[in-house]
C-alpha atoms as a PDB file:
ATOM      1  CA  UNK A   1     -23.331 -15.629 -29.834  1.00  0.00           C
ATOM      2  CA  UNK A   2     -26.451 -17.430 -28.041  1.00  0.00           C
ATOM      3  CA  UNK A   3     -28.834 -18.851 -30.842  1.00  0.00           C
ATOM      4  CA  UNK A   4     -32.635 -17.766 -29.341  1.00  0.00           C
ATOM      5  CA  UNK A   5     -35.320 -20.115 -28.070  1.00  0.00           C
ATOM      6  CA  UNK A   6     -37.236 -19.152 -31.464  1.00  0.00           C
ATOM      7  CA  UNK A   7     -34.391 -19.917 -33.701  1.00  0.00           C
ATOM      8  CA  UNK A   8     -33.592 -23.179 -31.920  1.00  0.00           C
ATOM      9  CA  UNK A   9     -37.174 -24.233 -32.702  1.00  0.00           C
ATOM     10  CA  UNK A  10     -36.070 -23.321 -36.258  1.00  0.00           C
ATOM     11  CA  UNK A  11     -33.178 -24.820 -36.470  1.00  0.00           C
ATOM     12  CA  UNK A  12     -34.595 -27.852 -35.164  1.00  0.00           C
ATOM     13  CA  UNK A  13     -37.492 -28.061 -37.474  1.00  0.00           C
ATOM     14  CA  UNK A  14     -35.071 -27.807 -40.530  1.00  0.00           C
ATOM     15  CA  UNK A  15     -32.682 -30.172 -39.131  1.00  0.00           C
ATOM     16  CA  UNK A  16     -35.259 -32.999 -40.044  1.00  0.00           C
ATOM     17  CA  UNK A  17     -35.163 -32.135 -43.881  1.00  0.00           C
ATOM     18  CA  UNK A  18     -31.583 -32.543 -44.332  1.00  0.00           C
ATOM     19  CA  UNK A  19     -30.331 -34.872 -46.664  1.00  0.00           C
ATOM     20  CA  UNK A  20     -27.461 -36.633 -45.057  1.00  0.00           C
ATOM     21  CA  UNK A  21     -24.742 -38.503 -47.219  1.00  0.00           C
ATOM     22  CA  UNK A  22     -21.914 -40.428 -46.712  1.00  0.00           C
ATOM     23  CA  UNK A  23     -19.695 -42.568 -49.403  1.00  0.00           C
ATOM     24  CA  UNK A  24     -17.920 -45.658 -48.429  1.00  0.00           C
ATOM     25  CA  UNK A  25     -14.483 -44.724 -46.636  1.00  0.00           C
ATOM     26  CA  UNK A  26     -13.677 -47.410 -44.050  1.00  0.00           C
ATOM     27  CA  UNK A  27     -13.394 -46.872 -40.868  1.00  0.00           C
ATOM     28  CA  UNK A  28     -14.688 -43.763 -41.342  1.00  0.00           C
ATOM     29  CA  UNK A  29     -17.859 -44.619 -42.944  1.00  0.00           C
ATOM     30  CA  UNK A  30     -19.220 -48.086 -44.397  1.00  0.00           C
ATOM     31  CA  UNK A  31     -22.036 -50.022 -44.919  1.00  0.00           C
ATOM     32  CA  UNK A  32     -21.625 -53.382 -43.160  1.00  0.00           C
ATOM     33  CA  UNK A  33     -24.917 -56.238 -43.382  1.00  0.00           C
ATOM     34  CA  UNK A  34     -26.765 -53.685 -44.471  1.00  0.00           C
ATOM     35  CA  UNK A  35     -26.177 -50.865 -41.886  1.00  0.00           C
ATOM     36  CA  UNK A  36     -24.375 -47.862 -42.111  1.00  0.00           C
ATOM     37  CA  UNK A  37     -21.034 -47.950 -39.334  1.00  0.00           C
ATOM     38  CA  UNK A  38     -17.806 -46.012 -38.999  1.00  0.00           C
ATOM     39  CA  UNK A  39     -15.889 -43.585 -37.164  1.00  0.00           C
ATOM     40  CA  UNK A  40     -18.033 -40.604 -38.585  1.00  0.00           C
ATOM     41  CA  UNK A  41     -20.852 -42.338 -38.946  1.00  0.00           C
ATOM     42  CA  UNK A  42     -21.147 -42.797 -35.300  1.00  0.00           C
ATOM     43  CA  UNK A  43     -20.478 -39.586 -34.837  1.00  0.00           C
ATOM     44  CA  UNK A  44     -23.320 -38.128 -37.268  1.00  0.00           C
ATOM     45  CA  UNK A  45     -25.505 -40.207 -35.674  1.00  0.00           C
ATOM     46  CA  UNK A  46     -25.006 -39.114 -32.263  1.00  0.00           C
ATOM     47  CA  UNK A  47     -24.947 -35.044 -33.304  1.00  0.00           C
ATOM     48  CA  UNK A  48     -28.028 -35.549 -34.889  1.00  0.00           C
ATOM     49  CA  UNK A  49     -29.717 -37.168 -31.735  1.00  0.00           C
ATOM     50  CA  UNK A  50     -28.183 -34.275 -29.259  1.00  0.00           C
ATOM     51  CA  UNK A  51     -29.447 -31.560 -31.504  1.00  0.00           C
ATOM     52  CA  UNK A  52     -32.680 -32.917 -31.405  1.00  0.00           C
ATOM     53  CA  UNK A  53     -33.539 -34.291 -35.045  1.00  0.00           C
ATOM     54  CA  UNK A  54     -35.550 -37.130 -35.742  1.00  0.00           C
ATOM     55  CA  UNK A  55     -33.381 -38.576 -38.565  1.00  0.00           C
ATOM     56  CA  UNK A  56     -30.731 -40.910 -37.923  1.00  0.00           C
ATOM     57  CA  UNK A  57     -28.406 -44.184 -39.271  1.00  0.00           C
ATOM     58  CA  UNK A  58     -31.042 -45.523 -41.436  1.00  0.00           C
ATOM     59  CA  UNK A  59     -32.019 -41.959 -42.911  1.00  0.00           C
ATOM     60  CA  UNK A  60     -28.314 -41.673 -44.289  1.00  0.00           C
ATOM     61  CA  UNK A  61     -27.777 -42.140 -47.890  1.00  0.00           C
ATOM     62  CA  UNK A  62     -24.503 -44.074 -49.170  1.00  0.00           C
ATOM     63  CA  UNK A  63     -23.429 -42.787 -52.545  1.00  0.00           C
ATOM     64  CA  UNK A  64     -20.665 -42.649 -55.064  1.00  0.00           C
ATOM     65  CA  UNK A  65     -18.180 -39.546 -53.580  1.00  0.00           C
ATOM     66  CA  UNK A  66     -18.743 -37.491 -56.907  1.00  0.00           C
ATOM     67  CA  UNK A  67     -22.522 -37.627 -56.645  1.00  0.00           C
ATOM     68  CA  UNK A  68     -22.889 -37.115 -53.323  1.00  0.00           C
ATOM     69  CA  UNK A  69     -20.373 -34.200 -53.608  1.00  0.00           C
ATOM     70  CA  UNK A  70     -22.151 -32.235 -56.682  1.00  0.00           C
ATOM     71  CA  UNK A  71     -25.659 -32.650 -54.955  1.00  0.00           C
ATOM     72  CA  UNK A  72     -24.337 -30.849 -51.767  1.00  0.00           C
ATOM     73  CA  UNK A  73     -22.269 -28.219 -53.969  1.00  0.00           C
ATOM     74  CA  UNK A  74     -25.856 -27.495 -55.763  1.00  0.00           C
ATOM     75  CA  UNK A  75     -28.691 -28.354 -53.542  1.00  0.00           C
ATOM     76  CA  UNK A  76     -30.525 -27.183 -50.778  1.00  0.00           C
ATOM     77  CA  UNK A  77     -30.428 -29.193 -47.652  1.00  0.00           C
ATOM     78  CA  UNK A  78     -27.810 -31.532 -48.404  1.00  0.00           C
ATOM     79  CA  UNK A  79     -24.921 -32.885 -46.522  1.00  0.00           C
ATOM     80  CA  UNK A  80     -21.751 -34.791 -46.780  1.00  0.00           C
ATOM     81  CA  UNK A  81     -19.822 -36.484 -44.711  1.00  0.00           C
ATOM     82  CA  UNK A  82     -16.613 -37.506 -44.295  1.00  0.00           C
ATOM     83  CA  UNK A  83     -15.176 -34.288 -46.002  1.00  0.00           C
ATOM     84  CA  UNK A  84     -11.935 -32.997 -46.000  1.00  0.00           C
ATOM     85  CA  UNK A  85     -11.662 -29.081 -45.304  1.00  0.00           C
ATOM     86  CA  UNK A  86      -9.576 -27.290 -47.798  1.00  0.00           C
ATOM     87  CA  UNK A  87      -8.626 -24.169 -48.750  1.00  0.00           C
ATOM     88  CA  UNK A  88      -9.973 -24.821 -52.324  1.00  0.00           C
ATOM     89  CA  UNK A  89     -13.543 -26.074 -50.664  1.00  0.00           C
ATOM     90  CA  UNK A  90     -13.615 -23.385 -47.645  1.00  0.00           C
ATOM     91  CA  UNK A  91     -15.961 -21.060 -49.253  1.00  0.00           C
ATOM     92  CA  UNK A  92     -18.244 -23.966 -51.331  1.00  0.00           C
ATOM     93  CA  UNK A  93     -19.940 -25.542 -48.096  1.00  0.00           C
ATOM     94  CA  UNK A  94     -20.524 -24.470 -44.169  1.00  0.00           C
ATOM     95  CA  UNK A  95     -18.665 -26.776 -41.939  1.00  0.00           C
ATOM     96  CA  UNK A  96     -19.153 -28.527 -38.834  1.00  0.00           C
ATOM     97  CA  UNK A  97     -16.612 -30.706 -36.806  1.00  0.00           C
ATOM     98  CA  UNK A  98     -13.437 -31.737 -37.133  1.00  0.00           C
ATOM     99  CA  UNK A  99     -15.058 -35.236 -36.805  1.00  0.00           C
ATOM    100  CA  UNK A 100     -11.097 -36.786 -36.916  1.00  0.00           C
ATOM    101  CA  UNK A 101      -7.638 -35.770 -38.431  1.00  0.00           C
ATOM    102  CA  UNK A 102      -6.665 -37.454 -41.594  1.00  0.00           C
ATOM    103  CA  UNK A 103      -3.650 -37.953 -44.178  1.00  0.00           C
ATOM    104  CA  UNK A 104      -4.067 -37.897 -47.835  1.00  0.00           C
ATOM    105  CA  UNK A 105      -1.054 -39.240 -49.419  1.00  0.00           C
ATOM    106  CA  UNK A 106       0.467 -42.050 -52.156  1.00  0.00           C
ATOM    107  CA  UNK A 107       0.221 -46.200 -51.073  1.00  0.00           C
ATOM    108  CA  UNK A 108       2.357 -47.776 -53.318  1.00  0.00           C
ATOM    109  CA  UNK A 109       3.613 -51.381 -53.327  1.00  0.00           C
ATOM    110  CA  UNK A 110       7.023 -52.122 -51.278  1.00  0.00           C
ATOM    111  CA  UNK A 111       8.571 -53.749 -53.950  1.00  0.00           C
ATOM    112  CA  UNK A 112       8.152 -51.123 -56.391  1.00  0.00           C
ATOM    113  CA  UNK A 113      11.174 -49.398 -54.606  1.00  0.00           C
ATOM    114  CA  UNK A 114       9.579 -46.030 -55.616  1.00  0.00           C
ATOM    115  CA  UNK A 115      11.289 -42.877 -54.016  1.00  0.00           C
ATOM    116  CA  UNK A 116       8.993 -39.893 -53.811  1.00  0.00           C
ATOM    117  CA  UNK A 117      10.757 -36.545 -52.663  1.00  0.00           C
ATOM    118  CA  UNK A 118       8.473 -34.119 -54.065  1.00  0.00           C
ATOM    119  CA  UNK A 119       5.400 -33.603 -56.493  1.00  0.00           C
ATOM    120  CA  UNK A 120       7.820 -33.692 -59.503  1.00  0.00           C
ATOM    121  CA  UNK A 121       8.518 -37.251 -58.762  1.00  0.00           C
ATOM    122  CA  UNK A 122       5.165 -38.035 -59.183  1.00  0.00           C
ATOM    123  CA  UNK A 123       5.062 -37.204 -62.878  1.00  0.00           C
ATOM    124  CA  UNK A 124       6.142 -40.779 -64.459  1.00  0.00           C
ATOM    125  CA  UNK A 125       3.638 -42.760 -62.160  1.00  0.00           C
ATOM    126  CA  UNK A 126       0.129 -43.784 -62.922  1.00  0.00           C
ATOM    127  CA  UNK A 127      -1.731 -43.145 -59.997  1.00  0.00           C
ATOM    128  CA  UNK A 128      -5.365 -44.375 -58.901  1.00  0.00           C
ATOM    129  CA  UNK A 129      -7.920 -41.703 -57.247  1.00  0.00           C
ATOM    130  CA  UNK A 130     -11.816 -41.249 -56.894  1.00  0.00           C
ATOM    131  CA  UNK A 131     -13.227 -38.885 -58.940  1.00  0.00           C
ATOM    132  CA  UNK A 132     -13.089 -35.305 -57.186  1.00  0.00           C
ATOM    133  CA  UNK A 133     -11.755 -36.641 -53.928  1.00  0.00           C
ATOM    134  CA  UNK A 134      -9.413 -35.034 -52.214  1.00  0.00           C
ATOM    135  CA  UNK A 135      -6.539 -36.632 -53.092  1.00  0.00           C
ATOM    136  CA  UNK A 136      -7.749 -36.431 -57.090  1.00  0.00           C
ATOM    137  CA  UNK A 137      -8.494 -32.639 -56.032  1.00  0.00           C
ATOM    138  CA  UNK A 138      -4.898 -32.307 -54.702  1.00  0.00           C
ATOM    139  CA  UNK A 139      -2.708 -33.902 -57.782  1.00  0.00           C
ATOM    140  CA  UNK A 140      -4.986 -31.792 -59.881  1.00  0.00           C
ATOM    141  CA  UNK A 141      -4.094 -28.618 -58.305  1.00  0.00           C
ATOM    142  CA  UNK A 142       0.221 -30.130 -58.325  1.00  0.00           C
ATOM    143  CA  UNK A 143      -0.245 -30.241 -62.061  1.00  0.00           C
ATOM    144  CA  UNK A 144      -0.208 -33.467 -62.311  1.00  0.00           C
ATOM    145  CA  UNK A 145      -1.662 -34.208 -66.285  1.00  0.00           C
ATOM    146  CA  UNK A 146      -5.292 -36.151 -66.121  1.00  0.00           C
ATOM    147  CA  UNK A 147      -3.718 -38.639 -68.413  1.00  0.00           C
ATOM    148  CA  UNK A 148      -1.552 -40.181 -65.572  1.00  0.00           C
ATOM    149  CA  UNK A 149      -4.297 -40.421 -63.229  1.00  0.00           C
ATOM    150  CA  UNK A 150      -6.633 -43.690 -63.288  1.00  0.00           C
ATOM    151  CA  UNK A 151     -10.283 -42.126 -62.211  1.00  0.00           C
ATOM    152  CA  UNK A 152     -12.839 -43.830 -61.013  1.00  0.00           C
ATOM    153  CA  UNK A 153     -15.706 -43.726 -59.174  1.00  0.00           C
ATOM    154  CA  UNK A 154     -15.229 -46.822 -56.509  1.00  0.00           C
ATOM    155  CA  UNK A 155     -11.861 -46.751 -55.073  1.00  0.00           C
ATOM    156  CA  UNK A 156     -12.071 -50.675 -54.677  1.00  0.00           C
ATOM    157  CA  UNK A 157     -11.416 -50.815 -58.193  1.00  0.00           C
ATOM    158  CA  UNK A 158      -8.111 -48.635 -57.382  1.00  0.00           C
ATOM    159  CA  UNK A 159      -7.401 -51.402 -54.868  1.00  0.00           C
ATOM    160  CA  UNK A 160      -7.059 -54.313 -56.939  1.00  0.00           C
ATOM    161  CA  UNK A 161      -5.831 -52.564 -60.022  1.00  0.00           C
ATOM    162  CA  UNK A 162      -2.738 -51.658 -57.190  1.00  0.00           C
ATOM    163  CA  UNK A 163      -2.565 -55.057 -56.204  1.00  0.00           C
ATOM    164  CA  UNK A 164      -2.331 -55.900 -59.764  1.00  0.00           C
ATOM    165  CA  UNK A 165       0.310 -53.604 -60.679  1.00  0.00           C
ATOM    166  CA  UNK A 166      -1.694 -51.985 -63.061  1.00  0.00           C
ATOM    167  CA  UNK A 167      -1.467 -48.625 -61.063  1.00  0.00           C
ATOM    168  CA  UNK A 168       1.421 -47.570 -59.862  1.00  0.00           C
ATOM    169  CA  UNK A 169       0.039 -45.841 -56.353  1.00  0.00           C
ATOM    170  CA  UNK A 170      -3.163 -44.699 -55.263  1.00  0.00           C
ATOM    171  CA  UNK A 171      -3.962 -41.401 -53.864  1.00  0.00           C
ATOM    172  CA  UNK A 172      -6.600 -41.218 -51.362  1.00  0.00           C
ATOM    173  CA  UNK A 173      -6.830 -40.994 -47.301  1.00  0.00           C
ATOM    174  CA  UNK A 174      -3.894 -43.687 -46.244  1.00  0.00           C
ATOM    175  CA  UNK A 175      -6.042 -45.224 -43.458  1.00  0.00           C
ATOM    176  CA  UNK A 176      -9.014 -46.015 -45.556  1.00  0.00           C
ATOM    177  CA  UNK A 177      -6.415 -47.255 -48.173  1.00  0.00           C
ATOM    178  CA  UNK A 178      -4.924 -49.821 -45.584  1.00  0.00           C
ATOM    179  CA  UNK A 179      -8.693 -50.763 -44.624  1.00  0.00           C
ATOM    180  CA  UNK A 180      -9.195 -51.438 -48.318  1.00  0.00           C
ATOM    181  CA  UNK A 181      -6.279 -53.692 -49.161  1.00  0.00           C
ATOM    182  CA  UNK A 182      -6.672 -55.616 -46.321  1.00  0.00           C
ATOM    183  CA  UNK A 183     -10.126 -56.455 -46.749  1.00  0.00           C
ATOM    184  CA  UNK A 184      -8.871 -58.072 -50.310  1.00  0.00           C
ATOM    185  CA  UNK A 185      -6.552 -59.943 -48.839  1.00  0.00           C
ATOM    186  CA  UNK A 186      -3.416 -58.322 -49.363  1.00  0.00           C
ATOM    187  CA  UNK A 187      -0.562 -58.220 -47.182  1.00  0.00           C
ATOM    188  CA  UNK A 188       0.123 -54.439 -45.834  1.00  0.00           C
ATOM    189  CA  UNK A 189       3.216 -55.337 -45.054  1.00  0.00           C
ATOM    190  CA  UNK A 190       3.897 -54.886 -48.770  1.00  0.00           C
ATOM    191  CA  UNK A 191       2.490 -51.674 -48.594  1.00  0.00           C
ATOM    192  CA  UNK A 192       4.368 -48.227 -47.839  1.00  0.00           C
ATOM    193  CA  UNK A 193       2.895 -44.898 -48.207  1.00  0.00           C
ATOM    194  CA  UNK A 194       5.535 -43.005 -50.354  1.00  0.00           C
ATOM    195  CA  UNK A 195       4.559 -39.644 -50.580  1.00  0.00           C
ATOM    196  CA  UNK A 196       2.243 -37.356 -48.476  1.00  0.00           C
ATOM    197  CA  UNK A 197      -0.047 -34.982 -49.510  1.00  0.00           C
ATOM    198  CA  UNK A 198      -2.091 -33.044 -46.996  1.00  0.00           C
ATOM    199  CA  UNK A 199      -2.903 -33.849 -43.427  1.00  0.00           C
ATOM    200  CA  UNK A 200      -6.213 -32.473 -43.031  1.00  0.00           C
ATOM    201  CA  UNK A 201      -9.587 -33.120 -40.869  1.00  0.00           C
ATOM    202  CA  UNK A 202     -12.718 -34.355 -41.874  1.00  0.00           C
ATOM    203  CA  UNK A 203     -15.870 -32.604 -41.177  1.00  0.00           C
ATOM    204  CA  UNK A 204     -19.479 -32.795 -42.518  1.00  0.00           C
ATOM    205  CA  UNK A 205     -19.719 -30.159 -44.892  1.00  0.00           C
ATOM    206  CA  UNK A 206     -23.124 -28.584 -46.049  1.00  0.00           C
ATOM    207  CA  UNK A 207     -24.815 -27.044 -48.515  1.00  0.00           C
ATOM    208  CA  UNK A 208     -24.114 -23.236 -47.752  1.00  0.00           C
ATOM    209  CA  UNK A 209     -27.670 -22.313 -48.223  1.00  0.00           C
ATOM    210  CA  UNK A 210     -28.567 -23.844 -45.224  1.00  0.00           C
ATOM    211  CA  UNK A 211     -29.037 -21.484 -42.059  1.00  0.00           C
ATOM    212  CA  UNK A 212     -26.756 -20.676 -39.830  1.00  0.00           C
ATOM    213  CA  UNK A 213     -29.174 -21.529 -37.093  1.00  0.00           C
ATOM    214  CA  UNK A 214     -28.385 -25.107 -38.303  1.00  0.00           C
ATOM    215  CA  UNK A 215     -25.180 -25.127 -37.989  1.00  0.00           C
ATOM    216  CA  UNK A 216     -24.533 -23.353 -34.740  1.00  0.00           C
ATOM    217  CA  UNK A 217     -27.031 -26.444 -33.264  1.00  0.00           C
ATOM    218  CA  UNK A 218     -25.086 -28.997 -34.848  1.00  0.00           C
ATOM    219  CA  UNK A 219     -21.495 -27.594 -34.109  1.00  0.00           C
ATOM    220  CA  UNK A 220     -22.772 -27.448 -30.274  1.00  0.00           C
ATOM    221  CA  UNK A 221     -24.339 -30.588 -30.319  1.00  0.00           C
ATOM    222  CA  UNK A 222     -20.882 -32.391 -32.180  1.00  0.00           C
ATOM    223  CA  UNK A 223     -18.889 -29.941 -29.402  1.00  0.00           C
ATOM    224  CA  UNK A 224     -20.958 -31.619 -26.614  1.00  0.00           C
ATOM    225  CA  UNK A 225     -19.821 -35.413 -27.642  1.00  0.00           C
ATOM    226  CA  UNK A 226     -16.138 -33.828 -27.882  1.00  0.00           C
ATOM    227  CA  UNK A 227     -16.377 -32.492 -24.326  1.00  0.00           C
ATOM    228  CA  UNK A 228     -17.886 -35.337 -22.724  1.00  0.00           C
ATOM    229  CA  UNK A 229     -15.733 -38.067 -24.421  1.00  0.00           C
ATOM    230  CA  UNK A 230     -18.326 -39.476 -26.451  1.00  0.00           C
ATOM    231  CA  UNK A 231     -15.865 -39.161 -29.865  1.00  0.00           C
ATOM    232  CA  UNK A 232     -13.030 -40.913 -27.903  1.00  0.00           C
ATOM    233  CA  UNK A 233     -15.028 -43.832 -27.175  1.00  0.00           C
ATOM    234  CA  UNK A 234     -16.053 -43.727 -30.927  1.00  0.00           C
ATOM    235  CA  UNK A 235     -12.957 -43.721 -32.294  1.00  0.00           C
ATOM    236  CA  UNK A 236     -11.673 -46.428 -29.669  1.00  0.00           C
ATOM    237  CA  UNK A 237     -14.055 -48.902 -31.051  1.00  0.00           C
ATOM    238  CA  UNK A 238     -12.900 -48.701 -34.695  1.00  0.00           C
ATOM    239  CA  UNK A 239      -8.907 -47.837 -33.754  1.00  0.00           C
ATOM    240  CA  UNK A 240      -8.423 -50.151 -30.880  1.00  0.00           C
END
């Protein structure tokens, strides 16, 4: 359905109060000398520019995932990014993307020799996550007890306490979880991802009290950078 000329001028005007927020997820989003990069970062950026807002890169907020994630569950005008879409989060935000496919699952370290067939493997393990990220959301809904999980709020703490062997895996998007141990120092080649969770896609999700003017500018604008190969470059300066 074709948003009007009126409700474009709308949509535009309210574009300019959103809050936008990311959390630190290399290469998807990270804060690097003091600017804001990544995958969807990049991509955030360059939606908000096509749909004709005035915010951009330094208007973006980097937060804790939890924080940023109750603020967009309970207030107006806010906005997180990168967000996987679940069934369990469908109805809680609007949506617009898929910025980039994704796979949560369990890093573990090679010489652990862990073999992970199923969720009730998973049950003897003490396993790093973020609070209410996805793969914390995911183990939760398994039935996996709180008391084995290791939740915090920085998943570089997860990191070394892996490297340490005082978790036994950590649960969180794989990719961002090879970023992170690398940029310790570790060897992935130690590394092995033993179990998988969900492949999913990240999106920026919003606070569903904002129009749907809004998001039918935003979902052409990000549709426009799809078509013309502006995400492919994007991604081919972070993945190459």
């Amino acid at each position: 359905m074709a948003v009007s000329a009126g409700s474009t001028a709308r949509a535009d005007s309210s574009l300019d109060s959103l809050k936008v927020m990311t959390e630190d997820y290399p290469p998807f989003n990270y804060e690097e000398d003091g600017v804001l990069r990544g995958i969807s970062v990049d991509i955030v950026v360059e939606m908000l520019k096509r749909a004709g807002a005035t915010i951009g890169r330094s208007d973006i907020e980097l937060l804790p995932w939890a924080r940023g994630y109750n603020l967009t569950l309970n207030r107006p005008d806010h906005v997180l990014f990168s967000t996987t879409r679940t069934e369990e989060r469908e109805t809680l935000f609007k949506w617009v993307g898929p910025f980039v496919s994704s796979v949560i699952g369990l890093t573990a370290r090679r010489d652990r020799h862990l073999s992970v067939e199923s969720i009730d493997d998973l049950r003897d393990l003490r396993i790093g996550v973020v609070k209410d990220d996805v793969g914390h959301l995911l183990l939760k809904s398994a039935g996996i007890p709180e008391e084995q999980l290791d939740i915090v709020l920085y998943n570089d703490q997860n990191y070394r306490k892996l490297a340490a062997g005082r978790v036994d895996a950590i649960s969180y998007e794989t990719s961002v979880t090879r970023w992170g141990l690398s940029s310790i120092g570790e060897d992935l080649a130690q590394y092995e991802v033993i179990y998988k969770l969900k492949r999913g896609d990240l999106y920026l999700a919003l606070n569903p009290q904002i129009s749907d003017d809004v998001i039918d500018v935003l979902q052409k604008a990000f549709d426009s950078l799809v078509d013309d190969g502006t995400r492919e470059l994007i991604l081919s300066r972070y993945l190459s």
